[in-house]
Protein backbone atom coordinates (compact mmCIF):
# COMPACT_ATOMS: atom_id res chain seq x y z
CA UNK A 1 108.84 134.45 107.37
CA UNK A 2 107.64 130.84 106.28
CA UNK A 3 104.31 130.85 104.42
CA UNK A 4 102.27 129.81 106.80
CA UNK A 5 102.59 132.35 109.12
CA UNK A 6 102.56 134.89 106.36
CA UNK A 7 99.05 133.04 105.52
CA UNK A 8 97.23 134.18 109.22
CA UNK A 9 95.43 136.92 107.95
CA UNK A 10 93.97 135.10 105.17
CA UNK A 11 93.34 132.08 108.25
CA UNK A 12 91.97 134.82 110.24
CA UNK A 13 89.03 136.69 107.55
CA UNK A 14 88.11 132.69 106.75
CA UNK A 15 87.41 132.51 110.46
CA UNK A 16 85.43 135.77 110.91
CA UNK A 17 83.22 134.79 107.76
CA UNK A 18 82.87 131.29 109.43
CA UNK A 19 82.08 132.91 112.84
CA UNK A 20 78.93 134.69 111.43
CA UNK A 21 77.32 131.53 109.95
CA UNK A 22 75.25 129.49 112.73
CA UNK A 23 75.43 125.45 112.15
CA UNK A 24 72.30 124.26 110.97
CA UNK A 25 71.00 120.98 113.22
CA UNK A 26 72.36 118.29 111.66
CA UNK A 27 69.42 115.51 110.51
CA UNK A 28 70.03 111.63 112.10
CA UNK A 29 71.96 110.02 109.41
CA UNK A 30 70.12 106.90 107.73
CA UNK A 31 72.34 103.95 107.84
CA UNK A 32 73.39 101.81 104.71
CA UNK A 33 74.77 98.34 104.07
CA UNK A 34 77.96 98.09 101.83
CA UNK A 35 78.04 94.74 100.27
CA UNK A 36 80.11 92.11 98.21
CA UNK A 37 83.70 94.48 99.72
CA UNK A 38 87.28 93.11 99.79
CA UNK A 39 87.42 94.61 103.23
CA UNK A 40 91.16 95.69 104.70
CA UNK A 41 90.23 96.41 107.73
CA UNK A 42 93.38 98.80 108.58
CA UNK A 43 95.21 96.65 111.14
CA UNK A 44 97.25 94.69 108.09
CA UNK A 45 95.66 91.84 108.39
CA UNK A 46 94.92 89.90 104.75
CA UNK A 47 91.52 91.07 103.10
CA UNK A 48 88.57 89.16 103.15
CA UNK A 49 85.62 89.13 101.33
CA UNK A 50 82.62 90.83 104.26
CA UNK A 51 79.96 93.13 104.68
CA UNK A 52 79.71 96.86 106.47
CA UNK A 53 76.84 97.85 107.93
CA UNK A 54 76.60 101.76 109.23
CA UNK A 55 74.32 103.16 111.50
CA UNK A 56 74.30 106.95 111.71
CA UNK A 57 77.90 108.42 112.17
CA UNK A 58 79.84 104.67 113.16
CA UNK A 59 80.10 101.11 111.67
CA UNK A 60 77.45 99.03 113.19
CA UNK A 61 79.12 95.27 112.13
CA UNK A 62 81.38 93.16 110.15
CA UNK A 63 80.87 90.57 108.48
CA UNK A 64 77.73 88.21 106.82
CA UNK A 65 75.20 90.56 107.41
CA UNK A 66 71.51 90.01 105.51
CA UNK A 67 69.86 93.01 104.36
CA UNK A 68 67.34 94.60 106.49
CA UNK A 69 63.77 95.56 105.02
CA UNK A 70 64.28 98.81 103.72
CA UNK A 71 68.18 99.31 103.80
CA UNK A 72 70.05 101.16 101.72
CA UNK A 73 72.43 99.09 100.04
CA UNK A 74 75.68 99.66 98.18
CA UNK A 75 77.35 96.85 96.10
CA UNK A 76 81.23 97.27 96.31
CA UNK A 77 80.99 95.05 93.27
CA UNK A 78 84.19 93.31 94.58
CA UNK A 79 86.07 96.56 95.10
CA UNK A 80 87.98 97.36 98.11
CA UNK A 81 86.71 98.84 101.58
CA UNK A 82 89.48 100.45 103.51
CA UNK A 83 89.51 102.91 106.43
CA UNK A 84 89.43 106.52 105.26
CA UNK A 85 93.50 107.71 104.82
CA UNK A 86 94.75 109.15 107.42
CA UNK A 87 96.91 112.39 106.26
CA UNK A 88 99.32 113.39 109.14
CA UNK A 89 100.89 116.28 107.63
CA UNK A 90 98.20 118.45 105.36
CA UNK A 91 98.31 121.92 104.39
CA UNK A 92 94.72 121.58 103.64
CA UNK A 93 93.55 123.57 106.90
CA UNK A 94 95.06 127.02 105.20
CA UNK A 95 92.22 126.92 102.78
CA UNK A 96 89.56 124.44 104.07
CA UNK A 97 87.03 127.11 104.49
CA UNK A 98 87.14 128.31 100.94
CA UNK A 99 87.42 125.07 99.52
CA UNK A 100 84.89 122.99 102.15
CA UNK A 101 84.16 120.13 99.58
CA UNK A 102 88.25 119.54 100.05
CA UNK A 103 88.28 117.93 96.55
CA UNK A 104 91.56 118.04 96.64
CA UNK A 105 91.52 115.68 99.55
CA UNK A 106 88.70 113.48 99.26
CA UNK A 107 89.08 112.43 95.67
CA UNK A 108 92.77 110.68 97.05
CA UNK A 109 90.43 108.76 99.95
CA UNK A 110 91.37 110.85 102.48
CA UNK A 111 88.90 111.52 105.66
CA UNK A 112 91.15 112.69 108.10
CA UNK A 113 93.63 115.73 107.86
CA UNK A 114 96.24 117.13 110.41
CA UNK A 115 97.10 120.41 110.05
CA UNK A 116 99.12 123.09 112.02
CA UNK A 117 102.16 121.82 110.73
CA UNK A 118 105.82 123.54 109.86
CA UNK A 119 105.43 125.43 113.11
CA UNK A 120 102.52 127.29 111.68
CA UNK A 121 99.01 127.76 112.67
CA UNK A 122 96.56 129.60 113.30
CA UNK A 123 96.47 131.61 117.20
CA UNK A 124 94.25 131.48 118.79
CA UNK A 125 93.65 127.38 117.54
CA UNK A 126 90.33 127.78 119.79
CA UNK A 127 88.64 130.21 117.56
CA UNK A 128 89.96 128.27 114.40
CA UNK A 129 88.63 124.96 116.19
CA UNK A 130 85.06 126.36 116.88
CA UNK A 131 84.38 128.20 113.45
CA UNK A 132 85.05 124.85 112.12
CA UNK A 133 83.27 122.92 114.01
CA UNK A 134 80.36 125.61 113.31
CA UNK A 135 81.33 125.61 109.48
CA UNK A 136 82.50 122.10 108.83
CA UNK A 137 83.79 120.90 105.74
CA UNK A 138 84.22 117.43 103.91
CA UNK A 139 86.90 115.43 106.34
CA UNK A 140 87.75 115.63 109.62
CA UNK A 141 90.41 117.86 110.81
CA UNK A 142 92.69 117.42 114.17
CA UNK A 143 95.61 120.29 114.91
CA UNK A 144 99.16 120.78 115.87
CA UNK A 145 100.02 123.97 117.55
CA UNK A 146 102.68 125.74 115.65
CA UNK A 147 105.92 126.66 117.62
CA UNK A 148 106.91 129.52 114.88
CA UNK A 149 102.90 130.84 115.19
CA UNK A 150 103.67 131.26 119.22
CA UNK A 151 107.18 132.62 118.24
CA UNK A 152 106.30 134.79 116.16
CA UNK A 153 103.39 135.81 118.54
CA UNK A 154 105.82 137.01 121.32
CA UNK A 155 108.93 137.92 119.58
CA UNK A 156 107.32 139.70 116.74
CA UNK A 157 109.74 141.33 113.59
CA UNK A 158 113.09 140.71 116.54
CA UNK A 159 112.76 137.23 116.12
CA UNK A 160 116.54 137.02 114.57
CA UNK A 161 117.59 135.96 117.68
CA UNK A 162 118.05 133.22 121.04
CA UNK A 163 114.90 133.88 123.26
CA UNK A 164 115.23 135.50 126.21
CA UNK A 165 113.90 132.98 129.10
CA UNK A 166 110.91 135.71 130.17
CA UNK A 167 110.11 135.07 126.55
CA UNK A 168 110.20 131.24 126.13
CA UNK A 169 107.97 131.86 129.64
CA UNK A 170 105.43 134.05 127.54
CA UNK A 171 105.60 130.92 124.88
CA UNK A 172 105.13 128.51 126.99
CA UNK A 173 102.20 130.25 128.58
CA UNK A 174 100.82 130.53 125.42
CA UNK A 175 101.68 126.28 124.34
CA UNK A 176 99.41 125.65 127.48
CA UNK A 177 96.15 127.73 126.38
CA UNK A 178 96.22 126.17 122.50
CA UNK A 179 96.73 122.62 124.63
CA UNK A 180 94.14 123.41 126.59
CA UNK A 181 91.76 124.07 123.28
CA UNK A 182 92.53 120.59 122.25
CA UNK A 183 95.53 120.88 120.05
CA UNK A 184 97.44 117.05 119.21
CA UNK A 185 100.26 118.96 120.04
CA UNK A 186 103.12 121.32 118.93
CA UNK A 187 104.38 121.21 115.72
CA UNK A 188 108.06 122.70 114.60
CA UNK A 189 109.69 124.39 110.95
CA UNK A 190 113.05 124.65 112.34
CA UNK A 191 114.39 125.43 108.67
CA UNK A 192 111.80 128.06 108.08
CA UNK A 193 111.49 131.65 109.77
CA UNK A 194 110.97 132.35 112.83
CA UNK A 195 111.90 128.46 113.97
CA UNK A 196 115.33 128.16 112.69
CA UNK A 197 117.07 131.14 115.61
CA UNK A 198 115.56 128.81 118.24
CA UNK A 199 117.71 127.20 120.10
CA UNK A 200 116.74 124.08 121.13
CA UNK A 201 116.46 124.83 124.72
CA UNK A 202 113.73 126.58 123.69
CA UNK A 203 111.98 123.82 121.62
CA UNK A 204 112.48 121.55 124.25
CA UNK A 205 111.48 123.87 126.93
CA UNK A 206 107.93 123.60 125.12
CA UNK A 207 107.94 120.29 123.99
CA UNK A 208 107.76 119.53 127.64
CA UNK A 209 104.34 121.41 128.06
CA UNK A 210 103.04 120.08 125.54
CA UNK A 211 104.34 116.59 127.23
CA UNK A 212 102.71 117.52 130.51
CA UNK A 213 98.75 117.68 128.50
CA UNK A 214 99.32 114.42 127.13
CA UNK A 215 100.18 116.09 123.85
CA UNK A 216 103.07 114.92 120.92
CA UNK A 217 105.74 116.80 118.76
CA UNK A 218 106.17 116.50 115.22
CA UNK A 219 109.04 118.51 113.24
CA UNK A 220 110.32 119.77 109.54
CA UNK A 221 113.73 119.00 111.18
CA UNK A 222 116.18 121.83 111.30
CA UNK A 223 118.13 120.45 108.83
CA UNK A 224 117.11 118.24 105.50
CA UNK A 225 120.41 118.50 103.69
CA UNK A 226 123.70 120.09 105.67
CA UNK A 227 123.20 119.02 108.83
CA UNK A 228 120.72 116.40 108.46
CA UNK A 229 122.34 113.76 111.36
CA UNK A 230 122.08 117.01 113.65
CA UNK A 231 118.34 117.73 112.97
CA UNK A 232 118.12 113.89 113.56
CA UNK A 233 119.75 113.80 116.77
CA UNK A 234 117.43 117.18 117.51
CA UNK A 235 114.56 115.43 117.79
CA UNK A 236 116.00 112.08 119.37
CA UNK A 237 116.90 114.65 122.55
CA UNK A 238 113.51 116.31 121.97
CA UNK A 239 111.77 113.09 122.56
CA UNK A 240 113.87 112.16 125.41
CA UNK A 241 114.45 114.70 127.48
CA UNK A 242 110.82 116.10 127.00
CA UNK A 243 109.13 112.23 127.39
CA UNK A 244 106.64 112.83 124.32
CA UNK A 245 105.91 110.64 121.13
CA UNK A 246 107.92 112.53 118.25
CA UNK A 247 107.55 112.52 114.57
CA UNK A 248 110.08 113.94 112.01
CA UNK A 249 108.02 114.77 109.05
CA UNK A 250 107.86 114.72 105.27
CA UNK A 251 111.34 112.65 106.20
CA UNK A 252 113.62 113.15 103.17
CA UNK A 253 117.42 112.61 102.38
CA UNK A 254 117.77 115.48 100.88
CA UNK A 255 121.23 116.41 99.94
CA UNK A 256 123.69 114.60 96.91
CA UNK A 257 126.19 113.59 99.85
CA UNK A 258 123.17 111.85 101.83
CA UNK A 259 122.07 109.93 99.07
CA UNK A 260 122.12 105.92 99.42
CA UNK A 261 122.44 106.70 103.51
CA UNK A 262 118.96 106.10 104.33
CA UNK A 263 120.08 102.53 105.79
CA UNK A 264 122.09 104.63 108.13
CA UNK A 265 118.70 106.68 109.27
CA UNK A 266 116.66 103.97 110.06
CA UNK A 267 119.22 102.12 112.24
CA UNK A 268 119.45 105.32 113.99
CA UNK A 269 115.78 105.78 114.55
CA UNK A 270 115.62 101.94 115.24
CA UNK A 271 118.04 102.70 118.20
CA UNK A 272 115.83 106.01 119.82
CA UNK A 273 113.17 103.41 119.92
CA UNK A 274 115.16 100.50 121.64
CA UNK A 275 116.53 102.91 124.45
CA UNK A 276 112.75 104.32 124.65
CA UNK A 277 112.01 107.36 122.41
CA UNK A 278 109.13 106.90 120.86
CA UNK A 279 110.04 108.47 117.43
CA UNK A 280 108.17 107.65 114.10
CA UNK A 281 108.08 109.24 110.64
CA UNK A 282 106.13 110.24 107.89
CA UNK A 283 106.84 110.46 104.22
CA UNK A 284 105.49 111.63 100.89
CA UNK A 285 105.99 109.76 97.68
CA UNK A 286 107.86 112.11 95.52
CA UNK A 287 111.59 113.17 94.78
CA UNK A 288 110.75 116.37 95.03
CA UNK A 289 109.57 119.10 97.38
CA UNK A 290 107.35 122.36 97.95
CA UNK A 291 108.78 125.45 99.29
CA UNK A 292 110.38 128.75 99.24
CA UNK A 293 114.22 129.38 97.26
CA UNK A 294 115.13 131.14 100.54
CA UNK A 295 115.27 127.45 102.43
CA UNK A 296 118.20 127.05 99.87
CA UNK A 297 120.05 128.84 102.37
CA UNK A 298 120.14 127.95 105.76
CA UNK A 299 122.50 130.53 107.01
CA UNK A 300 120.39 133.07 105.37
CA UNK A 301 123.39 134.62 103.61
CA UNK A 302 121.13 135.06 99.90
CA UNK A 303 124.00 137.19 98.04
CA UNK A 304 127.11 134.51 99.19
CA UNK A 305 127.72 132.53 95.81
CA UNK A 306 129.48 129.95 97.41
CA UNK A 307 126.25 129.00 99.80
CA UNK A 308 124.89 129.61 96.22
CA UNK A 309 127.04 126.91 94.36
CA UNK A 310 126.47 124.73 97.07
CA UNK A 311 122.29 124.56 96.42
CA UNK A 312 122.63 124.34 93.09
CA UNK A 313 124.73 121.31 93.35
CA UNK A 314 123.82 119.71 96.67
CA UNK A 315 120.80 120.11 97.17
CA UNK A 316 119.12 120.52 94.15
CA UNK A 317 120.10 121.79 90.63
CA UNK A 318 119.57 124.68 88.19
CA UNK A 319 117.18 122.31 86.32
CA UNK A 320 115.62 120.66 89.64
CA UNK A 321 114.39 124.01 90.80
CA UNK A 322 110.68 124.39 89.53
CA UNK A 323 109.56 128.10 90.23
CA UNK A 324 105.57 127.30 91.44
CA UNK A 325 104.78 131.37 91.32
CA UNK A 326 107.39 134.36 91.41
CA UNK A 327 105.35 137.76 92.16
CA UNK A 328 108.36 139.85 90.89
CA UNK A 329 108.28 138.18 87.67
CA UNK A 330 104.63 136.18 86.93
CA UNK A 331 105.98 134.90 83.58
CA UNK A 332 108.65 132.77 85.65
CA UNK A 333 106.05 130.71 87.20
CA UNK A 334 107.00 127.09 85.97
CA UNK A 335 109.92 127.82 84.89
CA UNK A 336 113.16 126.65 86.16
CA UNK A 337 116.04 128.34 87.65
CA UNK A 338 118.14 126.59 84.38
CA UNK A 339 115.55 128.20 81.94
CA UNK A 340 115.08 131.68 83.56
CA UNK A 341 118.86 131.76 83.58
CA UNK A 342 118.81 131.26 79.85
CA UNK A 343 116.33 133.95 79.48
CA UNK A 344 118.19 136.31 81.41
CA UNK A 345 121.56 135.44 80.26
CA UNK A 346 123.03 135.21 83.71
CA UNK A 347 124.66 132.01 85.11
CA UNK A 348 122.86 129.86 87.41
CA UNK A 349 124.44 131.18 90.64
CA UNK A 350 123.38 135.17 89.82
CA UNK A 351 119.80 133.99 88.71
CA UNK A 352 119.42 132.43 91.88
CA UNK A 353 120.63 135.21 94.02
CA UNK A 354 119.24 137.72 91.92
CA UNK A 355 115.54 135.97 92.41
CA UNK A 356 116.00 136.01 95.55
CA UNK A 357 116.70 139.46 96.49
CA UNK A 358 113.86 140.75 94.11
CA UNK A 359 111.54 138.39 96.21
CA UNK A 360 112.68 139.37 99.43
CA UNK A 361 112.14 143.16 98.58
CA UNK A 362 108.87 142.40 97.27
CA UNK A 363 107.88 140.56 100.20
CA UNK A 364 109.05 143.45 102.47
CA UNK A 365 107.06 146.19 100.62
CA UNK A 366 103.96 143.53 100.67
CA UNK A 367 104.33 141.62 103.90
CA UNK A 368 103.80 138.10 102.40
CA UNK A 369 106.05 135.58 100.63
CA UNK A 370 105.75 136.30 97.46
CA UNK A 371 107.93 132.95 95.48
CA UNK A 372 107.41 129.11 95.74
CA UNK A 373 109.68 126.71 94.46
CA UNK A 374 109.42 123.20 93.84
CA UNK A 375 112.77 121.51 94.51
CA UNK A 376 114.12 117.92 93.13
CA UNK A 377 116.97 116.29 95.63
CA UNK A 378 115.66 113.10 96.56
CA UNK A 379 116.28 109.66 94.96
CA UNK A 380 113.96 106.55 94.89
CA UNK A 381 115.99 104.00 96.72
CA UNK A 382 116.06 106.17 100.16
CA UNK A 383 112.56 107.06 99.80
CA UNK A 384 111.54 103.56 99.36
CA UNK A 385 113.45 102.26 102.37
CA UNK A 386 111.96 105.32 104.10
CA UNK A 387 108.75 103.83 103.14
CA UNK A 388 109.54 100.46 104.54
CA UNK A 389 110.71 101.08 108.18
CA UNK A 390 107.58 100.12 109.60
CA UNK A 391 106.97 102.97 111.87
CA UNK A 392 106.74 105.33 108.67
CA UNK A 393 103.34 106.64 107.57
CA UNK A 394 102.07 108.47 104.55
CA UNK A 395 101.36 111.95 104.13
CA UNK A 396 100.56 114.67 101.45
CA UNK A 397 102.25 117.65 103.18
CA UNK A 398 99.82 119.08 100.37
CA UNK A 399 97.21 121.89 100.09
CA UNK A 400 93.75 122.01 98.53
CA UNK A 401 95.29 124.75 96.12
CA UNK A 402 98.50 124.17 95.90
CA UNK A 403 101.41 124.01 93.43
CA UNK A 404 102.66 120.58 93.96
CA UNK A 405 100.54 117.44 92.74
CA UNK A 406 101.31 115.81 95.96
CA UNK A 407 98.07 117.85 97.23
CA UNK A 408 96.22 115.80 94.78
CA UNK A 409 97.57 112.82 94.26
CA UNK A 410 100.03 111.54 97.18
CA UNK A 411 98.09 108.86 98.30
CA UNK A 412 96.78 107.48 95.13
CA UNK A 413 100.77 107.26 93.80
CA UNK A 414 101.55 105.29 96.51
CA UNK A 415 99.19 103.01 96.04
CA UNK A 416 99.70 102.60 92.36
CA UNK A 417 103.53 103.22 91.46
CA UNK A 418 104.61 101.99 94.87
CA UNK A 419 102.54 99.30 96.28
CA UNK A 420 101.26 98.10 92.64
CA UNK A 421 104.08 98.75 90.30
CA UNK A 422 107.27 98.84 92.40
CA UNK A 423 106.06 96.53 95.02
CA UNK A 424 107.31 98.07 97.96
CA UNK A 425 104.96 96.28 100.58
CA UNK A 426 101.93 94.58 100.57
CA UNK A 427 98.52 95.98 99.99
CA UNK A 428 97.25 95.07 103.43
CA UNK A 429 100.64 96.79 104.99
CA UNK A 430 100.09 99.62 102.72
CA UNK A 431 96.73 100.52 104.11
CA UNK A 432 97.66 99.76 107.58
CA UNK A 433 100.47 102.79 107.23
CA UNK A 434 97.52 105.21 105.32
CA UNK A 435 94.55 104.26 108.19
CA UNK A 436 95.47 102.84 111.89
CA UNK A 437 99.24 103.20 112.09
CA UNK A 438 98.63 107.18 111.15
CA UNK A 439 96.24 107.29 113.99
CA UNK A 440 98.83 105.70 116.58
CA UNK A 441 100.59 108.18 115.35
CA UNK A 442 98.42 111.43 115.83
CA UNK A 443 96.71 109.43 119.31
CA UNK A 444 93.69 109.17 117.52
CA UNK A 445 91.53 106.24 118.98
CA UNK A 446 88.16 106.17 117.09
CA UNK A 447 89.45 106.04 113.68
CA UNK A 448 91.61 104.02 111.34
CA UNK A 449 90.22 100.31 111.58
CA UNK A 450 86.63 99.20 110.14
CA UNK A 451 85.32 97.73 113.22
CA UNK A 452 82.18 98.02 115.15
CA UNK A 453 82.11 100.96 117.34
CA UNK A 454 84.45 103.13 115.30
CA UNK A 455 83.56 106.36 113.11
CA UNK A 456 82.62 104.81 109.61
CA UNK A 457 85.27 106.45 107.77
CA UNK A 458 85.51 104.74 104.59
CA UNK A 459 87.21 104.33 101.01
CA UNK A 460 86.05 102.49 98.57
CA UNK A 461 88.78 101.76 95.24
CA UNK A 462 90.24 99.82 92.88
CA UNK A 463 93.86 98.31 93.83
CA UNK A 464 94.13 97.45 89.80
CA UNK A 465 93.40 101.05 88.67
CA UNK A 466 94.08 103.12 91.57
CA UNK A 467 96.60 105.82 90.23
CA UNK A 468 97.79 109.53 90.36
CA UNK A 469 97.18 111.89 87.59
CA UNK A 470 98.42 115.08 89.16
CA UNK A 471 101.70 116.51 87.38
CA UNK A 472 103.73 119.69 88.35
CA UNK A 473 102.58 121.41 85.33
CA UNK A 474 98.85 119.86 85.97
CA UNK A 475 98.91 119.94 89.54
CA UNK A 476 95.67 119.38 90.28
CA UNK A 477 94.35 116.60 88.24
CA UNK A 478 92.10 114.25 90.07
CA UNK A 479 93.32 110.82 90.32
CA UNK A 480 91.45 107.19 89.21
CA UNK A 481 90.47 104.44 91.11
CA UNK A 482 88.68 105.66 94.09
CA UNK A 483 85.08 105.14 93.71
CA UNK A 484 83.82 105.99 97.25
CA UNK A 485 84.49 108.09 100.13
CA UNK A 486 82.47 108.12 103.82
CA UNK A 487 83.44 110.96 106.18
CA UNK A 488 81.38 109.93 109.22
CA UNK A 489 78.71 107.84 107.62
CA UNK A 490 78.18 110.29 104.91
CA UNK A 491 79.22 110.29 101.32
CA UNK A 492 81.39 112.85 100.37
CA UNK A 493 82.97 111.61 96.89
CA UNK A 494 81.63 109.57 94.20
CA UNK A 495 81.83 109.12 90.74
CA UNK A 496 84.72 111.80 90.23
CA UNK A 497 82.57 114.30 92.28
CA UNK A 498 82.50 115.67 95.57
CA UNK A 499 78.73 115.56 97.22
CA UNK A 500 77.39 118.61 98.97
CA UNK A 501 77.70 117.00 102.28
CA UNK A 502 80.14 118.67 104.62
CA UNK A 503 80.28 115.78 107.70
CA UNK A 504 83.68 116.82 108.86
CA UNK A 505 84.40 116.78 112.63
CA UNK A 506 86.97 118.31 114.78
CA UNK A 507 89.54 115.89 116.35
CA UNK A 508 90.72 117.56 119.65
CA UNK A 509 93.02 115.87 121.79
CA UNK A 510 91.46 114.92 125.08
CA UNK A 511 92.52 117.21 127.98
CA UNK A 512 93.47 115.07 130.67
């Protein structure tokens, strides 16, 4: 079962702790003038030298503003003043309420985080939504509904399997009541457990409820590698026959064959939206991934050494696969598959199997997923083009404790390596895909832009400085260059250090 859902009951004692607590009244916030910013406003228009005033929870005005007697004022000392980043695919929800100050998180300039993604999260999403909203933490959080979570909910261990249509009923039944709590909308992992037996009657069958409450669909495709162009035209039907916005996330080529073929993708995506899908994407800034060894097969045959061979040549390689923790085996954790074959004396394609089956028994005895991998099988040119098509946003698809630096320094990399170094686009584009394109994206309509009226999410850094740190062997090094971060007119990062302020809000979609 994918980690996520194997995560619930550690989801589920979070919530009961955060049920107890009562929210203490929150004081009127005192409002502040940030002065002598390079203000990018979000909407990709050039930067220009202004002032920010905030007043409570929301920016006030734009512009030449004169101090007030008695202001607070903060000099930007020519830095820049963007929106708070926008993440539309976080894992940052499985542990928010142990790690509240979401360091993590905030220290990249994110405010905003989307969670419920993979087909995972937590059920009920109403009791989730109101112990956070009780217990909030540092950023804002909005939520997908997780098609595996409902899955798994009414199909149970005989999920191996096409559901029957009194089950996709019971689903759908269920869709309706998390829509109904305000979820954004329903969120696939149709490579992962319990997703991948669907067929896509089924996913559409639901993608069309969530359609009906104004709600969206965003997907970890069926298929990153094999049958990529499949997955692809998946979610083109999805979109279509269901008449909801769609999103195919963490978008990767991610296969040897696919490689140089991202050109095909986006004139293929570029086509859904001229006959009417609305289809977008959103995309880390790394050549390699975060997940299990078992996605290595997507046929689920773990002792066939020719499915074998094939991920150790196709989609990654003995020396690509990082192991992020192995329960059977602690000393294997970051090693690769190359090394711990060395240290076994096995080939590459045994190791692999053999790994596998010890993992799968131990997760059977235990009931939880007990190996992470970290995976290399992208290349640079395809995620850079990725990057480009302009209805592409960033994303982490990180946690606040996770194994891959992407959960500490996604945002932060693209900024520096990509926008910086490598050019890719324009600073002004770049934070127009990190702020208001990500909340077009997610139908978010308060946030994203610094302009009167809106929340007064803010980031304050250093476009010459601005750079990751995090490594997979240091994961969770904090990176440089952002000074500042607002969640909701309060400071929540500064100097290197998280605040004790915990302004977070719930997003929930508007039930229409």
């Amino acid at each position: 079962m994918h980690r996520r859902l194997l995560a619930a009951s550690v989801i589920a004692t979070a919530i009961a702790t955060a049920c107890t607590k009562s929210a203490a009244p929150v004081p009127a916030r005192p409002g502040f003038l940030i002065t002598n910013a390079n203000v990018i406003d979000g909407s990709g228009s050039p930067a220009r030298r202004a002032s920010v005033r905030v007043e409570g929870d929301r920016i006030a005005a734009v512009g030449e503003l004169a101090t007030r007697s008695g202001e607070t004022v903060v000099d930007a000392h020519g830095l820049t003043l963007a929106p708070g980043f926008i993440d539309t695919h976080s894992h940052a929800d499985d542990d928010l309420f142990e790690h509240p100050e979401a360091l993590a998180v905030v220290s990249q300039g994110i405010t905003t985080i989307i969670g419920g993604q993979d087909g995972g999260s937590p059920i009920p999403l109403a009791r989730y939504l109101d112990s956070l909203q009780k217990s909030p933490g540092a950023v804002n959080v909005g939520m997908y509904v997780g098609h595996g979570s409902i899955r798994d909910s009414v199909m149970g261990e005989d999920f191996k399997r096409v559901a029957t249509p009194a089950e996709v009923d019971r689903m759908k039944a269920m869709l309706a009541s998390e829509m109904q709590a305000g979820a954004i909308g329903l969120s696939s992992g149709l490579e992962y457990d319990p997703g991948i037996y669907s067929d896509p009657s089924e996913v559409i069958a639901l993608a069309k409820v969530a359609a009906s409450f104004g709600g969206r669909y965003i997907s970890h495709i069926r298929s990153e590698d094999y049958a990529f162009w499949k997955a692809i035209d998946e979610i083109i039907t999805i979109g279509r026959q269901a008449k909801l916005p769609v999103q195919i996330s963490h978008t990767k080529l991610a296969m040897r064959d696919l490689w140089g073929h991202a050109d095909s993708l986006v004139r293929i995506l570029d086509a859904a939206r001229k006959s009417g899908v609305d289809i977008t994407a959103d995309v880390y800034p790394y050549l390699y991934w975060h997940s299990t060894l078992t996605v290595l097969f997507p046929k689920r045959d773990f002792e066939n050494r020719t499915s074998a061979e094939f991920a150790l040549t196709q989609t990654s390689t003995p020396g690509g696969l990082l192991l992020g923790h192995y329960e059977p085996n602690p000393s294997y954790a970051g090693k690769t598959v190359a090394e711990i074959s060395k240290l076994r004396g096995t080939d590459s394609i045994t190791t692999l199997i053999d790994l596998i089956r010890d993992s799968e028994a131990m997760r059977k005895r235990t009931g939880h997923s007990s190996e992470s991998v970290i995976g290399t099988s992208m290349v640079e040119p395809d995620v850079e083009l990725i990057m480009k098509w302009p209805y592409t946003n960033l994303s982490t698809d990180g946690s606040l404790d996770g194994p891959h630096p992407r959960g500490y320094g996604a945002f932060p990399r693209f900024l520096g390596r990509y926008v910086r170094e490598r050019k890719v686009m324009p600073l002004e584009e770049a934070v127009h895909r990190m702020t208001s394109l990500a909340a077009e994206h997610m139908g978010i309509k308060d946030r994203g832009r610094i302009t009167p009226g809106m929340f007064a999410d803010l980031v304050l850094f250093d476009p010459a400085t601005v750079i990751d740190r995090a490594t997979p062997a240091e994961p969770h090094l904090v990176s440089v260059g952002i000074a500042r971060v607002w969640v909701n007119g309060a400071e929540v990062f500064a100097d290197g250090k998280t605040t004790t302020a915990r302004p977070g809000k719930v997003i929930r979609r508007a039930v229409p």
